[in-house]
C-alpha atoms as a PDB file:
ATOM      1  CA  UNK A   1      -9.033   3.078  -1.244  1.00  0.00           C
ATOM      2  CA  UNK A   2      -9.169   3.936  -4.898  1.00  0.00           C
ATOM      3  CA  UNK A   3      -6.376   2.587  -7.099  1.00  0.00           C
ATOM      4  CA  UNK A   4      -3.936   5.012  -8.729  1.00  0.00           C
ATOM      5  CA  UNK A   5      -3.132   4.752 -12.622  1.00  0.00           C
ATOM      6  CA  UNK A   6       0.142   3.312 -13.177  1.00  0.00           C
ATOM      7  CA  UNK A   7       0.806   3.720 -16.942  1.00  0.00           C
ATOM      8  CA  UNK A   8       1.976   0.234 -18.475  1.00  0.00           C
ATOM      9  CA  UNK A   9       5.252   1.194 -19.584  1.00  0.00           C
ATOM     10  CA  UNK A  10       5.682   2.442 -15.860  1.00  0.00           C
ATOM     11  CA  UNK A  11       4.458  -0.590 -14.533  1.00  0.00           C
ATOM     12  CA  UNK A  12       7.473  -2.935 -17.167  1.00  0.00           C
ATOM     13  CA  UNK A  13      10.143  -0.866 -15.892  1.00  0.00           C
ATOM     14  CA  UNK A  14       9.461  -1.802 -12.227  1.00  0.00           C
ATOM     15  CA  UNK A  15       8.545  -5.046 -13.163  1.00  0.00           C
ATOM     16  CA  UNK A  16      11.826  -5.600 -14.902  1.00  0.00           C
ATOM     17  CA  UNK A  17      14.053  -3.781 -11.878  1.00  0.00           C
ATOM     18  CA  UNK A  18      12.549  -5.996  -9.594  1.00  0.00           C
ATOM     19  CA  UNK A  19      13.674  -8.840 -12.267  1.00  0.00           C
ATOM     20  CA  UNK A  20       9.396  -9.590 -11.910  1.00  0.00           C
ATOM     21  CA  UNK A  21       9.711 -10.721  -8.580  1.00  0.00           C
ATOM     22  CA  UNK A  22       7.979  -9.498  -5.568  1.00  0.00           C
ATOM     23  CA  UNK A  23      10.662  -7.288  -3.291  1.00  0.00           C
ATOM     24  CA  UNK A  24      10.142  -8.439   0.038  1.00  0.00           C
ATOM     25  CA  UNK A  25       9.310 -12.148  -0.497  1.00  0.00           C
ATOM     26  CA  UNK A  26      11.039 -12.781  -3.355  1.00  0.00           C
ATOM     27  CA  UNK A  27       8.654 -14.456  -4.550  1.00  0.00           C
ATOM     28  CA  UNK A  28       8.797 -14.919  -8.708  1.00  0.00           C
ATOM     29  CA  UNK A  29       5.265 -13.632 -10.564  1.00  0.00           C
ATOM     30  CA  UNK A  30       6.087 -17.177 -12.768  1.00  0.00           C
ATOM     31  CA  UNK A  31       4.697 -18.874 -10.144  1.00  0.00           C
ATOM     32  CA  UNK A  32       2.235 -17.014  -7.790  1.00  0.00           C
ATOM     33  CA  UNK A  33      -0.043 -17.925 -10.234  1.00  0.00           C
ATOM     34  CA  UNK A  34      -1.672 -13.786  -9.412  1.00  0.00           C
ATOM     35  CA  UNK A  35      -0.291 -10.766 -11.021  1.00  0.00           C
ATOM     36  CA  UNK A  36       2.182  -8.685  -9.003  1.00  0.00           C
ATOM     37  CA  UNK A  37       1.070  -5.358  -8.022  1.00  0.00           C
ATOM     38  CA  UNK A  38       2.993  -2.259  -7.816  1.00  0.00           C
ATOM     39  CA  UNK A  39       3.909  -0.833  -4.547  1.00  0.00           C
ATOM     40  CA  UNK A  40       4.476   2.273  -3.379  1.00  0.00           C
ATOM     41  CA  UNK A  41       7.629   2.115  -1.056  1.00  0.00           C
ATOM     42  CA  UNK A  42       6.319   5.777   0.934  1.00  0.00           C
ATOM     43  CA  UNK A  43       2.583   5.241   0.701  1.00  0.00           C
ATOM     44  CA  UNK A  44       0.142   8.091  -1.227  1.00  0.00           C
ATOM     45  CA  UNK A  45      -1.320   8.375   2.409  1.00  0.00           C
ATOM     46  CA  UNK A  46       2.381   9.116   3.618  1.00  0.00           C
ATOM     47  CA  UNK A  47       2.939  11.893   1.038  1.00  0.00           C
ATOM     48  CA  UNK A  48       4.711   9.463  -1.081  1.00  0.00           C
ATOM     49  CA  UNK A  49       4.624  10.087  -5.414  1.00  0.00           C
ATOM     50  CA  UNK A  50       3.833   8.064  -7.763  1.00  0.00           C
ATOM     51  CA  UNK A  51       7.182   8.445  -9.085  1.00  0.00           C
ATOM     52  CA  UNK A  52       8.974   5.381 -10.513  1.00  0.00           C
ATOM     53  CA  UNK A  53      11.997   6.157  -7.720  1.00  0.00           C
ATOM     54  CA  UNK A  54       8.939   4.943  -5.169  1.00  0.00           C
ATOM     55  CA  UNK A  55       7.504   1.952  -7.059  1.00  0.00           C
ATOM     56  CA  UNK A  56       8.291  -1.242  -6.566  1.00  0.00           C
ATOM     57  CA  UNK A  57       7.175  -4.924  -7.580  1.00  0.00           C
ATOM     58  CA  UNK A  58       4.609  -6.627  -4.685  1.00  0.00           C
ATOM     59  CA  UNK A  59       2.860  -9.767  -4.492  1.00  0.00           C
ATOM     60  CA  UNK A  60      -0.823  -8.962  -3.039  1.00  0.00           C
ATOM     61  CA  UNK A  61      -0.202 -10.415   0.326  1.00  0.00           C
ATOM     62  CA  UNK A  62       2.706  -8.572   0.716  1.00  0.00           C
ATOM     63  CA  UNK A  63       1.560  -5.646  -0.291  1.00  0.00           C
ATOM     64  CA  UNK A  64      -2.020  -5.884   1.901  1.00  0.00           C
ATOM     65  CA  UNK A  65       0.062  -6.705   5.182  1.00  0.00           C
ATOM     66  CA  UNK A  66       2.391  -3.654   4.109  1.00  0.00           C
ATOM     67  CA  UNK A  67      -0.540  -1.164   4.181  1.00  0.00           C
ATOM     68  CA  UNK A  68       0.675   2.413   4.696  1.00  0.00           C
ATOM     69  CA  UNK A  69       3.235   1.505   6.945  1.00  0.00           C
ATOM     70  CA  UNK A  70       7.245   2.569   6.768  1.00  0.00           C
ATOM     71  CA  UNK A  71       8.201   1.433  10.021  1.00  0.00           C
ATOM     72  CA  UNK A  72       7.703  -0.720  12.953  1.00  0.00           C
ATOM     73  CA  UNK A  73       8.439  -0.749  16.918  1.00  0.00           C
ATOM     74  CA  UNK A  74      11.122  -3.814  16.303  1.00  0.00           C
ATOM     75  CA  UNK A  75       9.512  -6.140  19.366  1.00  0.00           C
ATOM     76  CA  UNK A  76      13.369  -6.687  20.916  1.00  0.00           C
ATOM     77  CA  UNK A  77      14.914  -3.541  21.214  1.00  0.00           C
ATOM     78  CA  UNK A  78      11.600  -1.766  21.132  1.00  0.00           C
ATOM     79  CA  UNK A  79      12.754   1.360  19.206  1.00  0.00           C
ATOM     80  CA  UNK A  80      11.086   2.024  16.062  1.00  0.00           C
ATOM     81  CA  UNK A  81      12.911   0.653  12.940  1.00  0.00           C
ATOM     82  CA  UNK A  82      12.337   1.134   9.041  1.00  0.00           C
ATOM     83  CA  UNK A  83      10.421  -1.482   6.617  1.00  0.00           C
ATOM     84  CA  UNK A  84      13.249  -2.848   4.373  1.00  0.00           C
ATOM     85  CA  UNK A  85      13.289  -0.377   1.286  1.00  0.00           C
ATOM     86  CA  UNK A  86      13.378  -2.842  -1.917  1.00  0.00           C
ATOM     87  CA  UNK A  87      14.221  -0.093  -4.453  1.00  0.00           C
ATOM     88  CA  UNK A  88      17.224   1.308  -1.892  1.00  0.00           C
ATOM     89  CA  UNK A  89      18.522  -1.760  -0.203  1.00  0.00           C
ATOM     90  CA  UNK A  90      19.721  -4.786  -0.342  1.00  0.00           C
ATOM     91  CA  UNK A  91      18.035  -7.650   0.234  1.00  0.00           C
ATOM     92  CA  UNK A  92      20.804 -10.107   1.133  1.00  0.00           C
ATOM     93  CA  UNK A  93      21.801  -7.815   3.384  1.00  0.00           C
ATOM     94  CA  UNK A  94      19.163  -7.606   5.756  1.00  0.00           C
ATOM     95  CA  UNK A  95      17.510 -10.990   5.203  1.00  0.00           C
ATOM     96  CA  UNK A  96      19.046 -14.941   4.755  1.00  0.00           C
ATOM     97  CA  UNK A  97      17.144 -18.013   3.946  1.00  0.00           C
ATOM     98  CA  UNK A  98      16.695 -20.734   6.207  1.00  0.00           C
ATOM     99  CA  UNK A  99      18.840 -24.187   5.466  1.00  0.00           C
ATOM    100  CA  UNK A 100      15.716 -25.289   3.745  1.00  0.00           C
ATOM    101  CA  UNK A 101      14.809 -22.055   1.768  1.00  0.00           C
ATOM    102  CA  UNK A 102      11.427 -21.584   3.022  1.00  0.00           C
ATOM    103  CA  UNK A 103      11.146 -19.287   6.003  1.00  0.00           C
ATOM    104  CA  UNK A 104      12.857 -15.447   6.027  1.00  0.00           C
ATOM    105  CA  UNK A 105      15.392 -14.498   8.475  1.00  0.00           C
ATOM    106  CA  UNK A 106      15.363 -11.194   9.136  1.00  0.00           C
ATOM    107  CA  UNK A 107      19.612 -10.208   9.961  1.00  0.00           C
ATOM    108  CA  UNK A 108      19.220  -6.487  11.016  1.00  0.00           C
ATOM    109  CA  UNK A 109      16.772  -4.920  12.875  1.00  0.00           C
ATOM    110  CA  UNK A 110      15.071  -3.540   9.592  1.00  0.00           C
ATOM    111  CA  UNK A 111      15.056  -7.281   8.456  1.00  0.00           C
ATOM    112  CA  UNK A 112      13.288  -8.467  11.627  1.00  0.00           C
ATOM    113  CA  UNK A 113      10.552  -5.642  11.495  1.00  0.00           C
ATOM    114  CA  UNK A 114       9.645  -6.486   7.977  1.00  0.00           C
ATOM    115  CA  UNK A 115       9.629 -10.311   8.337  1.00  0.00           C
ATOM    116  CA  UNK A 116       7.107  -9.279  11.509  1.00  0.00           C
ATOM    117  CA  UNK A 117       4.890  -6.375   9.468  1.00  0.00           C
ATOM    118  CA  UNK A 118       4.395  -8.511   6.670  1.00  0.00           C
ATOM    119  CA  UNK A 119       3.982 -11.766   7.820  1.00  0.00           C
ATOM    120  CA  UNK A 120       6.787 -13.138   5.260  1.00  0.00           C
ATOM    121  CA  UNK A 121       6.532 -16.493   6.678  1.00  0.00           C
ATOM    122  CA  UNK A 122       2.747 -17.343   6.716  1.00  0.00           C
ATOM    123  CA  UNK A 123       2.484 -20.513   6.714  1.00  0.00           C
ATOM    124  CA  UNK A 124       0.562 -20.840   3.666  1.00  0.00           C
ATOM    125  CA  UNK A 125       3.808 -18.948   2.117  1.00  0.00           C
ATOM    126  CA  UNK A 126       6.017 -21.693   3.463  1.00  0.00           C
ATOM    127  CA  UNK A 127       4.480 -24.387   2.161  1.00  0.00           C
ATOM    128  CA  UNK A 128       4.129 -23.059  -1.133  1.00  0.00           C
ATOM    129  CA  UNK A 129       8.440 -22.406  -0.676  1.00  0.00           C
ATOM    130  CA  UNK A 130       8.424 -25.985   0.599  1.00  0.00           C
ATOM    131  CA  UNK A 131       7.123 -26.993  -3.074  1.00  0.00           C
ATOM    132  CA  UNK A 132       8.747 -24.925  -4.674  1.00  0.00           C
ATOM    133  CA  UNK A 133      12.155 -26.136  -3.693  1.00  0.00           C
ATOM    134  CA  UNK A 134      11.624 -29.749  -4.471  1.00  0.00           C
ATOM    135  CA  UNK A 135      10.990 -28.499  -8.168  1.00  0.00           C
ATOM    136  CA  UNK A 136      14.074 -25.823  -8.098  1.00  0.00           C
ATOM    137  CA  UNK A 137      12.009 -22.938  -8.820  1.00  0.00           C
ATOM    138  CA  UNK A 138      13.185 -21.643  -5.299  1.00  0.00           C
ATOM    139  CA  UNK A 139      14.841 -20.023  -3.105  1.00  0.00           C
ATOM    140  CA  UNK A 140      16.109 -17.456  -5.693  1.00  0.00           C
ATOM    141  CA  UNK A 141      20.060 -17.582  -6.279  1.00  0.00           C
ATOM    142  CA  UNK A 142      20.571 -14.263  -6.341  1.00  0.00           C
END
């Protein structure tokens, strides 16, 4: 898949909305030691714009496991329910962090599915959290 241009001042707007973190892990750039890419909440392939209303801060690996998806069967209930929107929602609200600050909780059934499509706690993800917090540079505060 090609890459779409993202003009830079574009690109610093999201970046500073997102406050240059990525919007499902929460993950800070500062420390990924990779530059964050932009996301686009509706994929192209989903008829989505390249419109700064749909663009979002990602790390990579969040962004890959995204893909073009919106949505996922939630494996308990079995309906389909929507990816958490980062630009639209909340994040406290549909996720928590463990005691320890290193594994997602997804609350709502939106929560759940993402934590599940994106693989937010891979364990390679977890361990880096699991550093992180013995340094303070994580979980986030707010």
């Amino acid at each position: 898949m090609s890459r779409v241009y993202i003009p830079k001042k574009l690109r610093e707007r999201v970046a500073a909305q997102a406050k240059h973190r990525c919007g499902y892990c929460l993950t800070a750039e500062s420390i990924v030691g990779t530059p964050m890419e932009i996301d686009h909440i509706i994929p192209l392939s989903l008829g989505g714009l390249t419109e700064e209303d749909n663009l979002w801060l990602a790390c990579s690996l969040c962004n890959n496991h995204k893909g073009n998806r919106i949505a996922m069967v939630d494996p308990f209930t079995g309906e389909s329910a929507p990816l958490f929107n980062p630009r639209r929602q909340v994040w406290r609200e549909h996720f928590s962090w463990t005691q320890a600050g290193d594994r997602i909780i997804g609350l709502t059934v939106t929560g759940r599915v993402t934590v599940i499509a994106l693989n937010l706690n891979r364990p390679s993800l977890v361990v880096s959290r699991q550093a992180w917090a013995t340094v303070g540079w994580h979980p986030p505060n707010d």
